[in-house]
C-alpha atoms as a PDB file:
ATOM      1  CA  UNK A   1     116.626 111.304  83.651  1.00  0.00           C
ATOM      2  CA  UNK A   2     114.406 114.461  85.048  1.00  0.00           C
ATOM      3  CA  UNK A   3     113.608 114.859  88.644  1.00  0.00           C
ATOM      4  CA  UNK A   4     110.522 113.243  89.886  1.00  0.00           C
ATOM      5  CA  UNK A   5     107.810 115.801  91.490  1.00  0.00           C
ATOM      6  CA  UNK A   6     106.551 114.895  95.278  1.00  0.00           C
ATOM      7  CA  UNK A   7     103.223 114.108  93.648  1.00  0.00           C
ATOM      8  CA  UNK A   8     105.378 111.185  91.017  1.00  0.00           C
ATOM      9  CA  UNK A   9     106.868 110.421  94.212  1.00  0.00           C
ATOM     10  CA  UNK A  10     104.922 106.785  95.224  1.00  0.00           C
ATOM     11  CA  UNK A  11     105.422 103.836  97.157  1.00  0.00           C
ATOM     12  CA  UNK A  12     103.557 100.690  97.029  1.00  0.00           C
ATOM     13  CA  UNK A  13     103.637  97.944  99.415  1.00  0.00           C
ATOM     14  CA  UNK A  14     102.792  94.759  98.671  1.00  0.00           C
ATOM     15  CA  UNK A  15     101.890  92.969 101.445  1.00  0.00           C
ATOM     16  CA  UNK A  16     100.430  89.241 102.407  1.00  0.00           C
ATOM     17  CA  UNK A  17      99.813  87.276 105.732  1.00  0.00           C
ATOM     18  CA  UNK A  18     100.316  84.278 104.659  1.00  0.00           C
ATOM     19  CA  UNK A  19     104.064  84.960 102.674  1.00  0.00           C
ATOM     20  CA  UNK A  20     107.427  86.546 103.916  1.00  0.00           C
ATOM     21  CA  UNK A  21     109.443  88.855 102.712  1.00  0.00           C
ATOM     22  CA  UNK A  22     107.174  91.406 101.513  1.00  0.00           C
ATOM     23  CA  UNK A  23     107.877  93.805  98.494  1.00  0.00           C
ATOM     24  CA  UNK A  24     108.467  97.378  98.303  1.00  0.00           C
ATOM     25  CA  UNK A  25     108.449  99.254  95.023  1.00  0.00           C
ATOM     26  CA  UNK A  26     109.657 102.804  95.736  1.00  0.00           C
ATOM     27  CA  UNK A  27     110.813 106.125  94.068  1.00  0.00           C
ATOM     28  CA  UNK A  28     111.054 108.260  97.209  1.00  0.00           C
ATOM     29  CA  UNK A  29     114.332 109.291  98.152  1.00  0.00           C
ATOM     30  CA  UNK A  30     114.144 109.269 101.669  1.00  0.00           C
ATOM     31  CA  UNK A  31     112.608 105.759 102.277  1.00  0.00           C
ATOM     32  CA  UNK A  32     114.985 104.870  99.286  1.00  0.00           C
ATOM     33  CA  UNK A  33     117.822 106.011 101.753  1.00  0.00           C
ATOM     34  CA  UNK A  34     116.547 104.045 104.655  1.00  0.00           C
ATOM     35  CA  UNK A  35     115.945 100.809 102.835  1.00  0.00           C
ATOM     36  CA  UNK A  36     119.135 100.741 100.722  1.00  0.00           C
ATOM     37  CA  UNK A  37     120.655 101.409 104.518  1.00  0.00           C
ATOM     38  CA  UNK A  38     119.074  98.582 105.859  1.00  0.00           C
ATOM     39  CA  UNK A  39     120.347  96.242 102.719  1.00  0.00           C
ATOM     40  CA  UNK A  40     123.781  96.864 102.984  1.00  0.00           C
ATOM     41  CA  UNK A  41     123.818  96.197 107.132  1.00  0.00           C
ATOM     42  CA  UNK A  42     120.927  93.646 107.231  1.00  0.00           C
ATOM     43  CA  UNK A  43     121.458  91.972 103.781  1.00  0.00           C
ATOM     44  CA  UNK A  44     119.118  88.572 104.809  1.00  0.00           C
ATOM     45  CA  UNK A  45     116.362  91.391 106.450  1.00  0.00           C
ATOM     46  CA  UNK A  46     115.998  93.442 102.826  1.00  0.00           C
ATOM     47  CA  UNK A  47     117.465  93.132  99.410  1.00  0.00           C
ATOM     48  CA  UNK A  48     117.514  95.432  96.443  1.00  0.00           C
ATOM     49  CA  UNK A  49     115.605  93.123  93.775  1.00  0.00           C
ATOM     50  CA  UNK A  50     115.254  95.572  91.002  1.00  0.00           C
ATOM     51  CA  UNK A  51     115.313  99.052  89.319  1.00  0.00           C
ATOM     52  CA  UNK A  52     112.547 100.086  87.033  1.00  0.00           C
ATOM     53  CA  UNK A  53     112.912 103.255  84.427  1.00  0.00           C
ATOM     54  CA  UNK A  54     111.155 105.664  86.429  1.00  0.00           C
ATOM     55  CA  UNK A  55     113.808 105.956  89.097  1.00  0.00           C
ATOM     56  CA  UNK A  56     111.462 103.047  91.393  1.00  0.00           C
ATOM     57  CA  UNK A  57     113.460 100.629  93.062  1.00  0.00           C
ATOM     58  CA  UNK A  58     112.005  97.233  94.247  1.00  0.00           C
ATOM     59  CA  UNK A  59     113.515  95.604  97.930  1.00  0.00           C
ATOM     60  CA  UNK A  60     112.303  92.663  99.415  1.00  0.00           C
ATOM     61  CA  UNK A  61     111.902  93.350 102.818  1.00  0.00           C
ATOM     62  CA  UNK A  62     111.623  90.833 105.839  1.00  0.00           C
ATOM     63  CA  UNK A  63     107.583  92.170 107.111  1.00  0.00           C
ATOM     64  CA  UNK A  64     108.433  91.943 110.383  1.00  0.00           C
ATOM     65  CA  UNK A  65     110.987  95.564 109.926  1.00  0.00           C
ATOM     66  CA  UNK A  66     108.326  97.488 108.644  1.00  0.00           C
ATOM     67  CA  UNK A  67     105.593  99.324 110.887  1.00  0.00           C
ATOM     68  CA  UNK A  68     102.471 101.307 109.347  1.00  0.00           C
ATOM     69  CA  UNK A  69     101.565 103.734 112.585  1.00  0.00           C
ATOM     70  CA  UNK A  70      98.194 104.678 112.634  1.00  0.00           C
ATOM     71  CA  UNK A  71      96.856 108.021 114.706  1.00  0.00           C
ATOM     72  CA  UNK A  72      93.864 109.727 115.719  1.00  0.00           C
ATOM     73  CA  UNK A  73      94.373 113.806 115.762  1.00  0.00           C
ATOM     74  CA  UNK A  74      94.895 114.922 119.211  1.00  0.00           C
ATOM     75  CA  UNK A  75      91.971 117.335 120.689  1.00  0.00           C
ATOM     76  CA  UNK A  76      92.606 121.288 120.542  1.00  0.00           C
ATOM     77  CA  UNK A  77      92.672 121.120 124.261  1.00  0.00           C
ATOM     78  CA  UNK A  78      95.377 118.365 124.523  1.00  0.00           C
ATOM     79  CA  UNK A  79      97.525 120.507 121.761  1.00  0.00           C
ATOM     80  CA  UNK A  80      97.052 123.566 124.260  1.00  0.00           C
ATOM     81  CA  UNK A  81      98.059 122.035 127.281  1.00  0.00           C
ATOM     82  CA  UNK A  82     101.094 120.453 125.385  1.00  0.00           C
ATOM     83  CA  UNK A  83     101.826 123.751 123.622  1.00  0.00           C
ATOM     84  CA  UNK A  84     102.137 125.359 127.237  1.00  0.00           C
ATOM     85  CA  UNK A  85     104.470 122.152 128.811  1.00  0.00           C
ATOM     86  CA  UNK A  86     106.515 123.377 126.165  1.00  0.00           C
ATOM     87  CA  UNK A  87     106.626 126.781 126.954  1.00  0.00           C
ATOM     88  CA  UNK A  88     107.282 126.161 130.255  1.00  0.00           C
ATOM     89  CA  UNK A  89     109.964 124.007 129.775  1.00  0.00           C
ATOM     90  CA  UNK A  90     112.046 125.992 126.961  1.00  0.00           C
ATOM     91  CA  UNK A  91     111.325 123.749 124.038  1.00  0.00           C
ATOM     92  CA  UNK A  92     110.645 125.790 121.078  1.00  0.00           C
ATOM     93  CA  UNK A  93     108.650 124.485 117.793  1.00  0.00           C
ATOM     94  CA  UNK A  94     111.199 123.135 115.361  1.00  0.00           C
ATOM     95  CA  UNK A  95     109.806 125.256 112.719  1.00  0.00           C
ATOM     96  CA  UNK A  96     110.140 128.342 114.863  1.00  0.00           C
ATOM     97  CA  UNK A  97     113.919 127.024 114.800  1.00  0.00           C
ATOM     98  CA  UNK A  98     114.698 126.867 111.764  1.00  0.00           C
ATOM     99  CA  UNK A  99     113.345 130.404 110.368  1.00  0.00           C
END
């Protein structure tokens, strides 16, 4: 089976008010990772239901363990006077770390 590229990568969510669990069909590692996680520790909060032949997995997933965060992009003046708190308080960008 070949690698998936980030743009194959996709998750859908399948989501409805009215019905519990809700279903996840997934073939990103990462949030393949978490959710597998969950299912072995939480096994009546998410459950593997499937595996499809493009590397997607499908969980059911108790709704009230996943959160979509939604955010507004902060203003170039809050980024500078959070840049400078920073500075001031020795904490360094993690991507100046890591080079």
């Amino acid at each position: 089976m070949s690698k998936l590229t980030k743009r194959d990568r996709d998750t859908e969510i399948y989501y409805n008010q009215s019905s519990d669990p809700m279903q996840i069909r997934t073939n990103d590692s990462k949030l393949i990772q978490k959710l597998t996680a969950l299912a072995a520790d939480f096994p009546e909060l998410c459950r593997l239901t499937e595996e499809d032949e493009v590397c997607g997995l499908y969980f059911e997933v108790d709704k009230r363990r996943i959160s979509i965060h939604v955010t507004r992009p902060y203003s170039e003046e809050r980024r500078q006077r959070q840049s400078q708190w920073a500075k001031e308080n020795g904490i360094k960008h993690e991507a100046k770390l890591t080079q």
